[in-house]
Protein backbone atom coordinates (compact mmCIF):
# COMPACT_ATOMS: atom_id res chain seq x y z
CA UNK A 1 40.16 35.73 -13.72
CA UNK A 2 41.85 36.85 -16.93
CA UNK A 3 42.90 33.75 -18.97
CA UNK A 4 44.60 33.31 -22.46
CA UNK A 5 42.69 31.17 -24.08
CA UNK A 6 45.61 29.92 -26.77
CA UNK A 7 46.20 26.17 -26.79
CA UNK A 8 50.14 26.28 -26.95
CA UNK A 9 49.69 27.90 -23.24
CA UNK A 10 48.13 24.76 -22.10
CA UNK A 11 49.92 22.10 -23.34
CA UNK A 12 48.57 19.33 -21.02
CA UNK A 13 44.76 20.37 -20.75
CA UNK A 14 43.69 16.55 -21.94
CA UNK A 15 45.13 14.77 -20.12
CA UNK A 16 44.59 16.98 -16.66
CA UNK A 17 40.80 17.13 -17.44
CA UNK A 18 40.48 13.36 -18.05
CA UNK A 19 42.01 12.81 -15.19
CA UNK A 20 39.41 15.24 -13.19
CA UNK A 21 37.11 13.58 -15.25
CA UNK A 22 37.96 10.35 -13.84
CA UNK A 23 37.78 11.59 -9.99
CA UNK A 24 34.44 12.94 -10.06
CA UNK A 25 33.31 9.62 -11.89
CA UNK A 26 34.52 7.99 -9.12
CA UNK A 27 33.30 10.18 -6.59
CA UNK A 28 29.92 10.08 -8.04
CA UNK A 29 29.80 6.48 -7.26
CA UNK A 30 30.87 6.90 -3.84
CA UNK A 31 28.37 9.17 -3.10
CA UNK A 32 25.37 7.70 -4.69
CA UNK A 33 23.08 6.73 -1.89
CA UNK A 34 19.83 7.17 -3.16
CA UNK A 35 17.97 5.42 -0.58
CA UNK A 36 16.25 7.99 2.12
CA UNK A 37 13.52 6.70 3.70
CA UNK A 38 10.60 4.12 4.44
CA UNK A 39 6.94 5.18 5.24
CA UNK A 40 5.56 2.34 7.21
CA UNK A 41 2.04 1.77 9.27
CA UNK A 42 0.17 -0.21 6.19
CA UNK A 43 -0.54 -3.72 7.43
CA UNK A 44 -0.98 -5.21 4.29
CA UNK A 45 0.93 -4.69 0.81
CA UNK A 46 0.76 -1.27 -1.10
CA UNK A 47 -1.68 -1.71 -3.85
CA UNK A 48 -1.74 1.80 -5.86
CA UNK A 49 -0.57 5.05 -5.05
CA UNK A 50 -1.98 8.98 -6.02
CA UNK A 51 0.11 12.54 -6.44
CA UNK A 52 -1.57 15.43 -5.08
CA UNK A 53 -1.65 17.67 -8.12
CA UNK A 54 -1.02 20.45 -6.15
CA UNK A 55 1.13 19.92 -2.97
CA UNK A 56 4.68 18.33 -3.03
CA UNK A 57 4.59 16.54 0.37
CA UNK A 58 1.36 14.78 -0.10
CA UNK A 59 0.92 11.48 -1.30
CA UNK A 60 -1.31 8.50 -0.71
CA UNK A 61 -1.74 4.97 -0.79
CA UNK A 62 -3.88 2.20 -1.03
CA UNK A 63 -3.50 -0.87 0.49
CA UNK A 64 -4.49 -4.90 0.34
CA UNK A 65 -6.34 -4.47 2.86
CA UNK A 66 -8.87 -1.85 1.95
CA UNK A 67 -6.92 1.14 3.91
CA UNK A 68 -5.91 4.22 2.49
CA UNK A 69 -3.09 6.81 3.88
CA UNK A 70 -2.63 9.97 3.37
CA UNK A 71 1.44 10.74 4.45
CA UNK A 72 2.96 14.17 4.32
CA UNK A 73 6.90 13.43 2.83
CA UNK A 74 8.55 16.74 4.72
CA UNK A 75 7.68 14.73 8.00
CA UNK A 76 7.62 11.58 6.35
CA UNK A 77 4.75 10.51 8.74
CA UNK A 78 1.27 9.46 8.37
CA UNK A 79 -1.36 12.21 8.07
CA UNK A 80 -4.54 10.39 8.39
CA UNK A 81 -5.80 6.85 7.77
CA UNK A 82 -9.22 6.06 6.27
CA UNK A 83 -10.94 2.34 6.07
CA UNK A 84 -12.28 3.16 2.23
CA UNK A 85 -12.78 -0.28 0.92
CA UNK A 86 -13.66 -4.28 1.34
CA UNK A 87 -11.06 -6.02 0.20
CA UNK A 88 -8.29 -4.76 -2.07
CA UNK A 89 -8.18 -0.69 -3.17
CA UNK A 90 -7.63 -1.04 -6.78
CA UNK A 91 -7.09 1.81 -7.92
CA UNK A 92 -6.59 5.94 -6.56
CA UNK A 93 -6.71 9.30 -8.40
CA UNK A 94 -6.43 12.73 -7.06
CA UNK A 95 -8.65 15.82 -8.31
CA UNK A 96 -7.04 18.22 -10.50
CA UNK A 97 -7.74 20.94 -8.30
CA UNK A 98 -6.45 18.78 -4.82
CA UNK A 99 -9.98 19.01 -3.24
CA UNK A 100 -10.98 15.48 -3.36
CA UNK A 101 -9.71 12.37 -3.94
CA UNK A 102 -11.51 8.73 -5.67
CA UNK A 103 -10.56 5.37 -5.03
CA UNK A 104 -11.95 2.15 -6.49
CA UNK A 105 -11.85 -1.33 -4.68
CA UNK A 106 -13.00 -4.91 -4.87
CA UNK A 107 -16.02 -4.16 -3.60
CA UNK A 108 -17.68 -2.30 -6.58
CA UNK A 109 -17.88 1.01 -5.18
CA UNK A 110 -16.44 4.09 -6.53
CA UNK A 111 -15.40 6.53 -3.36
CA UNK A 112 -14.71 10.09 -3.57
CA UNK A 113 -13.19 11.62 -0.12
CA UNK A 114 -12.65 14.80 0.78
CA UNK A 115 -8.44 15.71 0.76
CA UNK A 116 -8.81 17.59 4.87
CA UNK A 117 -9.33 15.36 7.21
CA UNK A 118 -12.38 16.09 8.85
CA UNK A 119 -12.70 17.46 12.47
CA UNK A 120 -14.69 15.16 14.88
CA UNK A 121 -15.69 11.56 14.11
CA UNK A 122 -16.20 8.80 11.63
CA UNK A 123 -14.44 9.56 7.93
CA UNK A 124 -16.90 9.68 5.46
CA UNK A 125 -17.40 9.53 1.72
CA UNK A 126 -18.62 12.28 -0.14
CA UNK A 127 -19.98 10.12 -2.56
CA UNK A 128 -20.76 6.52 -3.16
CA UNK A 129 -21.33 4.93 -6.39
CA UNK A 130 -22.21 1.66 -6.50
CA UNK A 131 -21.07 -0.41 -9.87
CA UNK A 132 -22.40 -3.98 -11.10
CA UNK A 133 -18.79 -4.93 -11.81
CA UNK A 134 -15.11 -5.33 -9.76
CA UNK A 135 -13.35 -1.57 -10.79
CA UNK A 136 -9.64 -2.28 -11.28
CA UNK A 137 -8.48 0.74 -11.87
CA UNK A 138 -9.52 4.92 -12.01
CA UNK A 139 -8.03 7.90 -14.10
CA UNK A 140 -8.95 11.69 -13.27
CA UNK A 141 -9.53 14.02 -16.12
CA UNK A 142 -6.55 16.70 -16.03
CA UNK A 143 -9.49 19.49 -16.58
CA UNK A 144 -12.61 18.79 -15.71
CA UNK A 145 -14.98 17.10 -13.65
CA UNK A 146 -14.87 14.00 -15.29
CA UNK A 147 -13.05 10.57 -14.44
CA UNK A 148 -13.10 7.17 -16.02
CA UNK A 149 -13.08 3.81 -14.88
CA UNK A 150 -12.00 0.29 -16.02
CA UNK A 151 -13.39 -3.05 -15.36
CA UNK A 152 -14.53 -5.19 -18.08
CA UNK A 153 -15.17 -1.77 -19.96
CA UNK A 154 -13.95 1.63 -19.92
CA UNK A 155 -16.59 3.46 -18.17
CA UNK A 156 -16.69 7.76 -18.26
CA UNK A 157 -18.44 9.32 -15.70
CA UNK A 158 -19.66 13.15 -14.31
CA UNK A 159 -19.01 13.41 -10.81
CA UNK A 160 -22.67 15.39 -10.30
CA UNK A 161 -23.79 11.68 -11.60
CA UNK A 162 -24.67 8.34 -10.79
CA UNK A 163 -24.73 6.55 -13.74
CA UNK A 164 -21.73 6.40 -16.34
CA UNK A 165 -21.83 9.04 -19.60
CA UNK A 166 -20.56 6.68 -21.80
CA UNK A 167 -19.01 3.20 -21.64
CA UNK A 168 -16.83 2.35 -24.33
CA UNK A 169 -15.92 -1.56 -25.19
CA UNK A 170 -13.48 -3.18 -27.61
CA UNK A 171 -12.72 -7.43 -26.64
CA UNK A 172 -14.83 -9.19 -24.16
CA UNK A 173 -11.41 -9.27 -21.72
CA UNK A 174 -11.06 -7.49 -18.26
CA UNK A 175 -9.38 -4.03 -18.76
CA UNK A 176 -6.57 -3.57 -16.01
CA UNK A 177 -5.56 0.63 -16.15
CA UNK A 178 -6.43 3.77 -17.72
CA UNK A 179 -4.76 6.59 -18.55
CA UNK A 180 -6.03 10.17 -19.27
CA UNK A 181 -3.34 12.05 -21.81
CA UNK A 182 -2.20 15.42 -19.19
CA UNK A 183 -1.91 17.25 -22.89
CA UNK A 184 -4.75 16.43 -25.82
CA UNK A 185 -7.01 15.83 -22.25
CA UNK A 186 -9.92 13.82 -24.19
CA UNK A 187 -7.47 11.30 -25.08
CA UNK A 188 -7.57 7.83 -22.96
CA UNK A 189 -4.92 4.75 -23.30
CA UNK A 190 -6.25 1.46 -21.36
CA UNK A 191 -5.05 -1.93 -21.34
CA UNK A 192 -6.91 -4.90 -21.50
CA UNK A 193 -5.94 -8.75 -20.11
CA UNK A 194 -6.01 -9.57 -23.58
CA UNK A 195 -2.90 -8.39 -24.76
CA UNK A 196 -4.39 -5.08 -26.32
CA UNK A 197 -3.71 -1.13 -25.16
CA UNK A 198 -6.41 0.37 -26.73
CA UNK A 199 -6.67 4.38 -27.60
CA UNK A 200 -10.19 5.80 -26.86
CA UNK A 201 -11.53 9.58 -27.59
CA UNK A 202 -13.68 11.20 -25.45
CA UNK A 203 -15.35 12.64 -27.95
CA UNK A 204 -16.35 10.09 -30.05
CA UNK A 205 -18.36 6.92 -28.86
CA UNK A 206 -16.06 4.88 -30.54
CA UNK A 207 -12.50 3.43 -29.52
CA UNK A 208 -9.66 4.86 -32.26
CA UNK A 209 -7.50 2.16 -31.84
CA UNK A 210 -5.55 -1.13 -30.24
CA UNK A 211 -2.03 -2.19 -30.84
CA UNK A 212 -1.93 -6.33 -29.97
CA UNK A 213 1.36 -7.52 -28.15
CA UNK A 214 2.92 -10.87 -27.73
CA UNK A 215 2.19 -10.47 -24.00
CA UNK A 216 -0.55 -8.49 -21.55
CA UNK A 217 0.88 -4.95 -20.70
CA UNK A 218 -0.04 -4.36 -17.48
CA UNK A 219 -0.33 -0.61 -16.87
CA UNK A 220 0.70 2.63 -19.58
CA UNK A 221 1.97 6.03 -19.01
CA UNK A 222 2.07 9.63 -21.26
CA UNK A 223 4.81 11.45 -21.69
CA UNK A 224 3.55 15.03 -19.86
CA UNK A 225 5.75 16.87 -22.64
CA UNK A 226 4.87 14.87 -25.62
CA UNK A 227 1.23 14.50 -26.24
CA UNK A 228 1.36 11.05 -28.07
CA UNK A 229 4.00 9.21 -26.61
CA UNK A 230 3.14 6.59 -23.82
CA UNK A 231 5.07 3.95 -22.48
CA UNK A 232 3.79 0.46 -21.43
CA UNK A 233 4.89 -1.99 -18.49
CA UNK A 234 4.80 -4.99 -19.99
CA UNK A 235 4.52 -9.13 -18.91
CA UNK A 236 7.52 -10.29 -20.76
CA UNK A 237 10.48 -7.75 -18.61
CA UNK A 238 10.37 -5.47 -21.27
CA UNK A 239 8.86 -1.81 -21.49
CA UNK A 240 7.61 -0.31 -24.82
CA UNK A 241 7.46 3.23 -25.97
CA UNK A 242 5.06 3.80 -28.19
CA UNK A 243 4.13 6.53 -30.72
CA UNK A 244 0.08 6.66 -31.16
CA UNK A 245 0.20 7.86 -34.42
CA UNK A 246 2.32 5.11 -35.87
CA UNK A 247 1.51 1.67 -33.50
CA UNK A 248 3.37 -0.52 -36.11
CA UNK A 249 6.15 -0.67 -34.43
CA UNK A 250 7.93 1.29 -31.03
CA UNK A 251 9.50 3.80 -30.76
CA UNK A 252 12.15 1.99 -28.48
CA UNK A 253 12.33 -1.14 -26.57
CA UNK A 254 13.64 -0.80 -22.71
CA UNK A 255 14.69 -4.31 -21.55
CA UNK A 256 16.43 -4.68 -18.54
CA UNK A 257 14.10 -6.62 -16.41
CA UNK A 258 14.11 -9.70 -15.14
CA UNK A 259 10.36 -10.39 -14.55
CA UNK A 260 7.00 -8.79 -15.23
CA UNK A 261 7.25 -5.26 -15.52
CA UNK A 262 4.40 -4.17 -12.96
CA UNK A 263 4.05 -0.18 -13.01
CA UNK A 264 5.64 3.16 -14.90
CA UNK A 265 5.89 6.77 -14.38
CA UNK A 266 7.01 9.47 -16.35
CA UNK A 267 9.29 12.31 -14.62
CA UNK A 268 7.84 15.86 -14.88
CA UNK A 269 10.62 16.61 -17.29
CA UNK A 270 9.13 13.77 -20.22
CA UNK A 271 13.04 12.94 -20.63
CA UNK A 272 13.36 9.84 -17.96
CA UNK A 273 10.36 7.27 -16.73
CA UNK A 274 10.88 4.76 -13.75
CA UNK A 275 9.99 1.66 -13.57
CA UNK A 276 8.58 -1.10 -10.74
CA UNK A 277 8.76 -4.51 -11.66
CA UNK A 278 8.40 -8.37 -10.18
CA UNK A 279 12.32 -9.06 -9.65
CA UNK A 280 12.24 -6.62 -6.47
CA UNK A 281 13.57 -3.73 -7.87
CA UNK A 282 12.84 -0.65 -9.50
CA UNK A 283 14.96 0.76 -12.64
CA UNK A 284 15.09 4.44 -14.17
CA UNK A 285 15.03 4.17 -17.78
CA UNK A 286 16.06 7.39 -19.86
CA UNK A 287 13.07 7.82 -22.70
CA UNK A 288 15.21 7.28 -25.74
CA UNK A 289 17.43 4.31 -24.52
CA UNK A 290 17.11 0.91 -24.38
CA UNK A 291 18.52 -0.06 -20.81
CA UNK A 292 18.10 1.73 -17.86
CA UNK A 293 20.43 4.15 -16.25
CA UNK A 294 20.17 3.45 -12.57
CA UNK A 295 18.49 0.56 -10.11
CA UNK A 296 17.51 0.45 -6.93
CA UNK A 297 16.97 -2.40 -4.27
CA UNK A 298 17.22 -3.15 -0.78
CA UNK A 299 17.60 -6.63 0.75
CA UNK A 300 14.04 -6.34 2.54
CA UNK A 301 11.90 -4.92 -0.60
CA UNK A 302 9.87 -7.39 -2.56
CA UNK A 303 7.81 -7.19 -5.62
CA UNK A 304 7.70 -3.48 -6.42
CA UNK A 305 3.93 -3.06 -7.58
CA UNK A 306 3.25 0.82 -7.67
CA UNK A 307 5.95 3.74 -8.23
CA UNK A 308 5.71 7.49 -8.58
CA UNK A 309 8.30 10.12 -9.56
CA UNK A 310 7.64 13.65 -7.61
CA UNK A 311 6.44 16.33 -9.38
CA UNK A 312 9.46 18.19 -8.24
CA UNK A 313 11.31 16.06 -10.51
CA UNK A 314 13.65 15.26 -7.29
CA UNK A 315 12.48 11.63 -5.61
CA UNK A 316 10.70 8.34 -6.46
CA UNK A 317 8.09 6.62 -4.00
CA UNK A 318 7.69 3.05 -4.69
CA UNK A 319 5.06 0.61 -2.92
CA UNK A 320 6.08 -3.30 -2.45
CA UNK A 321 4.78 -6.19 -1.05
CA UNK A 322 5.85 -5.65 1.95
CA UNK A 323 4.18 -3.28 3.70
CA UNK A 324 6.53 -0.10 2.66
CA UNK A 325 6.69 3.02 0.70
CA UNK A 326 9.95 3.77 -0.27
CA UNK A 327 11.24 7.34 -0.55
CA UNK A 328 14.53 7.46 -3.16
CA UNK A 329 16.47 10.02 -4.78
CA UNK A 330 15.86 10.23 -8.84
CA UNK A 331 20.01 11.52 -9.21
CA UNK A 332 21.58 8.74 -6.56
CA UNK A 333 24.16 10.93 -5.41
CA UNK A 334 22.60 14.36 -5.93
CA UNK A 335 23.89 16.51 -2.60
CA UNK A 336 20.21 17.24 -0.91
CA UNK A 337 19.77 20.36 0.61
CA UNK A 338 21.28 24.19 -0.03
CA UNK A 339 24.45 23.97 -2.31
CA UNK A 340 27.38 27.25 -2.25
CA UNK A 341 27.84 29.19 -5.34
CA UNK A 342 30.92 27.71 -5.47
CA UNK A 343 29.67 23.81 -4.93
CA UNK A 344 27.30 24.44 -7.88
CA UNK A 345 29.78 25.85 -10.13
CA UNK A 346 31.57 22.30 -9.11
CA UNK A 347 29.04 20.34 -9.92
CA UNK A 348 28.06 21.55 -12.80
CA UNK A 349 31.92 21.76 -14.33
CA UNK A 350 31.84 18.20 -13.42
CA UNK A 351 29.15 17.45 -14.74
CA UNK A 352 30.36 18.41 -18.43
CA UNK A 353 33.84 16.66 -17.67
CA UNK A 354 31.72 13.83 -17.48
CA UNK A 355 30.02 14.34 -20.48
CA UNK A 356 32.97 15.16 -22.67
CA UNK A 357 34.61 12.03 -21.61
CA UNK A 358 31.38 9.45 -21.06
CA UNK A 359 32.71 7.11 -24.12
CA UNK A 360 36.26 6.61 -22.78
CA UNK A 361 36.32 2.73 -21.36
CA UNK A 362 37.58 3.38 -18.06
CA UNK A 363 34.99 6.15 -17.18
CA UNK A 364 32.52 4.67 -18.73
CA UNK A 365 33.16 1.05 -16.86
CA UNK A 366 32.86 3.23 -13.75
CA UNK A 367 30.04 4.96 -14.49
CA UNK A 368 27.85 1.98 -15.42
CA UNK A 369 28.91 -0.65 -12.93
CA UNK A 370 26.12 -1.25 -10.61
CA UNK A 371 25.75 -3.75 -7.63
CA UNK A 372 22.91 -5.93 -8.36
CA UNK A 373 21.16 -8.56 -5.88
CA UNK A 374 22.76 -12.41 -6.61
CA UNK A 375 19.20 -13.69 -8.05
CA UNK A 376 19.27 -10.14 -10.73
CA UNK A 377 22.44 -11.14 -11.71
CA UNK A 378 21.75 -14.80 -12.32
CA UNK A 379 18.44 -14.34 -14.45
CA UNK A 380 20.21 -11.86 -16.48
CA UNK A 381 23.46 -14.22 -17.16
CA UNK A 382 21.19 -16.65 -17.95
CA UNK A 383 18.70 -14.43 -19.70
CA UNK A 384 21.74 -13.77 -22.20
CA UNK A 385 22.66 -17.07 -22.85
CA UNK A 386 19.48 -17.55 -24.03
CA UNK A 387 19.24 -14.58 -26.22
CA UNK A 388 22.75 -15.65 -27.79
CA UNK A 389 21.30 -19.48 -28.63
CA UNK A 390 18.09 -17.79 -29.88
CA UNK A 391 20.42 -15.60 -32.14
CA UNK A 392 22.31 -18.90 -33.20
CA UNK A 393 19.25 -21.02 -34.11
CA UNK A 394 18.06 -18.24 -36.19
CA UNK A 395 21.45 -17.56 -37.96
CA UNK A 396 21.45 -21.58 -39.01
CA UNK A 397 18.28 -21.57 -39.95
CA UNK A 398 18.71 -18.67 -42.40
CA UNK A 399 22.38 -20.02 -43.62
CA UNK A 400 20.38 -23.33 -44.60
CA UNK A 401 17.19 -22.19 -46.17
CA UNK A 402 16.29 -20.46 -49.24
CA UNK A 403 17.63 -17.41 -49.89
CA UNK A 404 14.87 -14.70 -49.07
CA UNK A 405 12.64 -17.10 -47.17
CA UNK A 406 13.51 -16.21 -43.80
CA UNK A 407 13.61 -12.06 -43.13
CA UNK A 408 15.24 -10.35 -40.47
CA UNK A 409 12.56 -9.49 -37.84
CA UNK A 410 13.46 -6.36 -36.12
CA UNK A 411 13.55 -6.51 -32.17
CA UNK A 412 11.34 -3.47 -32.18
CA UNK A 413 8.83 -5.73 -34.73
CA UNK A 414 9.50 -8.67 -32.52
CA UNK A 415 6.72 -8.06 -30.14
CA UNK A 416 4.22 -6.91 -31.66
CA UNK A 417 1.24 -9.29 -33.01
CA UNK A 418 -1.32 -6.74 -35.10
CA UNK A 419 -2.49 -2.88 -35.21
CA UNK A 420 -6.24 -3.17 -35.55
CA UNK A 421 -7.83 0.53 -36.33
């Protein structure tokens, strides 16, 4: 379409695209329904949940109970069931190559199965490996044949053998996850009951270093595009992301929470990470801000303990309490399915409307009202009030007290008790 581009021909272009600007705000709301689906046959709560490096559809849990499923998304159905475990499973990892999978539970073994479920009778383990301590969690290596373990150390092991390569040990306190960096893949993060996250190198026999908090972190992620950035799930409703090469402080604070942050997971892209926490809901946080951009809940899900983003960057599976895995959309009112040249060239115009005009108060009201569940919305009323007499006591102390004596913490500084190298 030929167009003359000179402003004095469009006298009224502002005002018609705020206005369009406005409509597709509103329309975004009305079509957000992120919620798709609910994968149910566990009989107990979901404990921990693995990827399949390799497949989209596959993904599998681990239950109280000692069961693990393995449930194929397209059908949203449940492939195959296996008994791996006494008690809880702990903790699940997936190959890198999709062959295999491990699993850890409370009864000190260390499991590897085979992904295809086999053709005629009992499901068996390829390999047993029998520990002297409780494993709580398990970590493949993004490379090689090599996984790690946590307990009350970090243990490394070959797969071709029995007996742990190395164990490394910093504190005398249970460790609770660990992490294998997908980039620099020697590097591990783990986190300990003590209130540490402690960075370990494969390579040396030695751990590198442990940033202290005011509270435990319960389970860390890495960034998959930015080899030394993590982010940690943390006791007191608040997520940290760190940089490794500078623990002194975070690189942001994500509080939005209203209990004990319980599990994160980065997005493919390295630009968004979701979160699963104690309050029954589960919140999308954008890397470099401090409150989340979206949350999910439904009146029957309880405590959120495990969540996964796709690696098609396109849905989040959260486990709860209650039995369920959760299938959601990642962009709440993303159209699903095969869109018309025309629909995309929609979209995406409205898309940039609503960027250009994101700051104006009436959009941006819109944009970032969300309904929240009456007990949310109470903690975090009340959660503020708090904050603001925290903020008071502190201004009164420092308006009578010598000048200089009392310094401005930082809320990034806040939480953090020492860096110990």
């Amino acid at each position: 379409v030929p167009r003359n581009y000179d402003p004095a021909l469009h006298p009224f272009e502002v005002p018609r695209e705020y206005t369009r600007a406005l409509n597709a705000t509103k329309l975004e709301r009305v079509f957000a329904k992120p919620f798709l689906s609910s994968l149910d046959g566990h009989r107990d709560g979901v404990n921990c949940m693995a990827k399949h490096p390799k497949s989209l559809s596959t993904v599998l849990s681990g239950a109280c109970d000692g069961e693990v499923k393995i449930w194929n998304l397209t059908k949203r159905q449940c492939v195959r069931t296996i008994q791996a475990h006494e008690g809880f499973v702990r903790g699940m990892c997936a190959r890198f190559c999709g062959t295999s999978f491990f699993t850890v539970g409370d009864d000190k073994t260390v499991k590897q199965w085979k992904m295809e479920s086999p053709e005629y009778g009992e499901e068996e383990p390829i390999h047993t490996i029998l520990g002297k301590t409780v494993y709580t969690g398990i970590d493949h290596h993004w490379k090689e044949a090599v996984f790690a373990t946590c307990g009350h150390q970090v243990d490394i092991w070959d797969e071709q053998r029995t007996s742990p390569m190395c164990s490394l040990t910093w504190g005398f306190d249970s460790i609770s996850s660990v992490k294998f960096n997908p980039i620099e893949t020697y590097l591990l993060g783990s986190c300990a009951s003590d209130r540490n996250i402690v960075l370990y190198d494969m390579r040396k026999s030695t751990p590198l270093k442990k940033v202290i908090l005011n509270m435990r972190t319960n389970t860390l992620c890495w960034n998959p595009m930015e080899a030394f950035i993590f982010t940690a799930a943390n006791e007191d409703y608040n997520l940290y992301t760190f940089d490794m090469r500078f623990l002194e402080s975070p690189v942001m604070v994500h509080m939005d929470h209203v209990s004990a942050v319980l599990d994160v997971d980065y997005s493919p892209t390295g630009k968004e990470f979701v979160s699963a926490s104690f309050d029954k809901s589960v919140r999308i946080f954008p890397v470099d801000k401090g409150h989340s951009r979206e949350v999910y809940h439904t009146k029957r899900m309880q405590h959120v303990i495990t969540v996964k983003w796709t690696s098609d960057n396109k849905y989040i599976l959260c486990g709860s309490d209650e039995m369920n895995i959760r299938l959601w959309k990642a962009n709440a009112s993303e159209k699903l399915g095969v869109l018309a040249p025309r629909e995309k060239a929609a979209m995406n115009y409205n898309q940039k409307l609503k960027e250009k005009f994101q700051y104006h108060p009436q959009i941006r009201r819109i944009a970032q009202h969300r309904h929240l569940p009456k007990s949310i919305f109470c903690q975090i009323k009340e959660q503020r009030i708090m904050r603001e007499a925290r903020r008071r006591k502190e201004l009164n102390r420092r308006k009578h007290s010598k000048p200089g004596s009392m310094p401005f913490v930082s809320e990034r500084k806040k939480h953090i008790v020492a860096v110990v190298k």
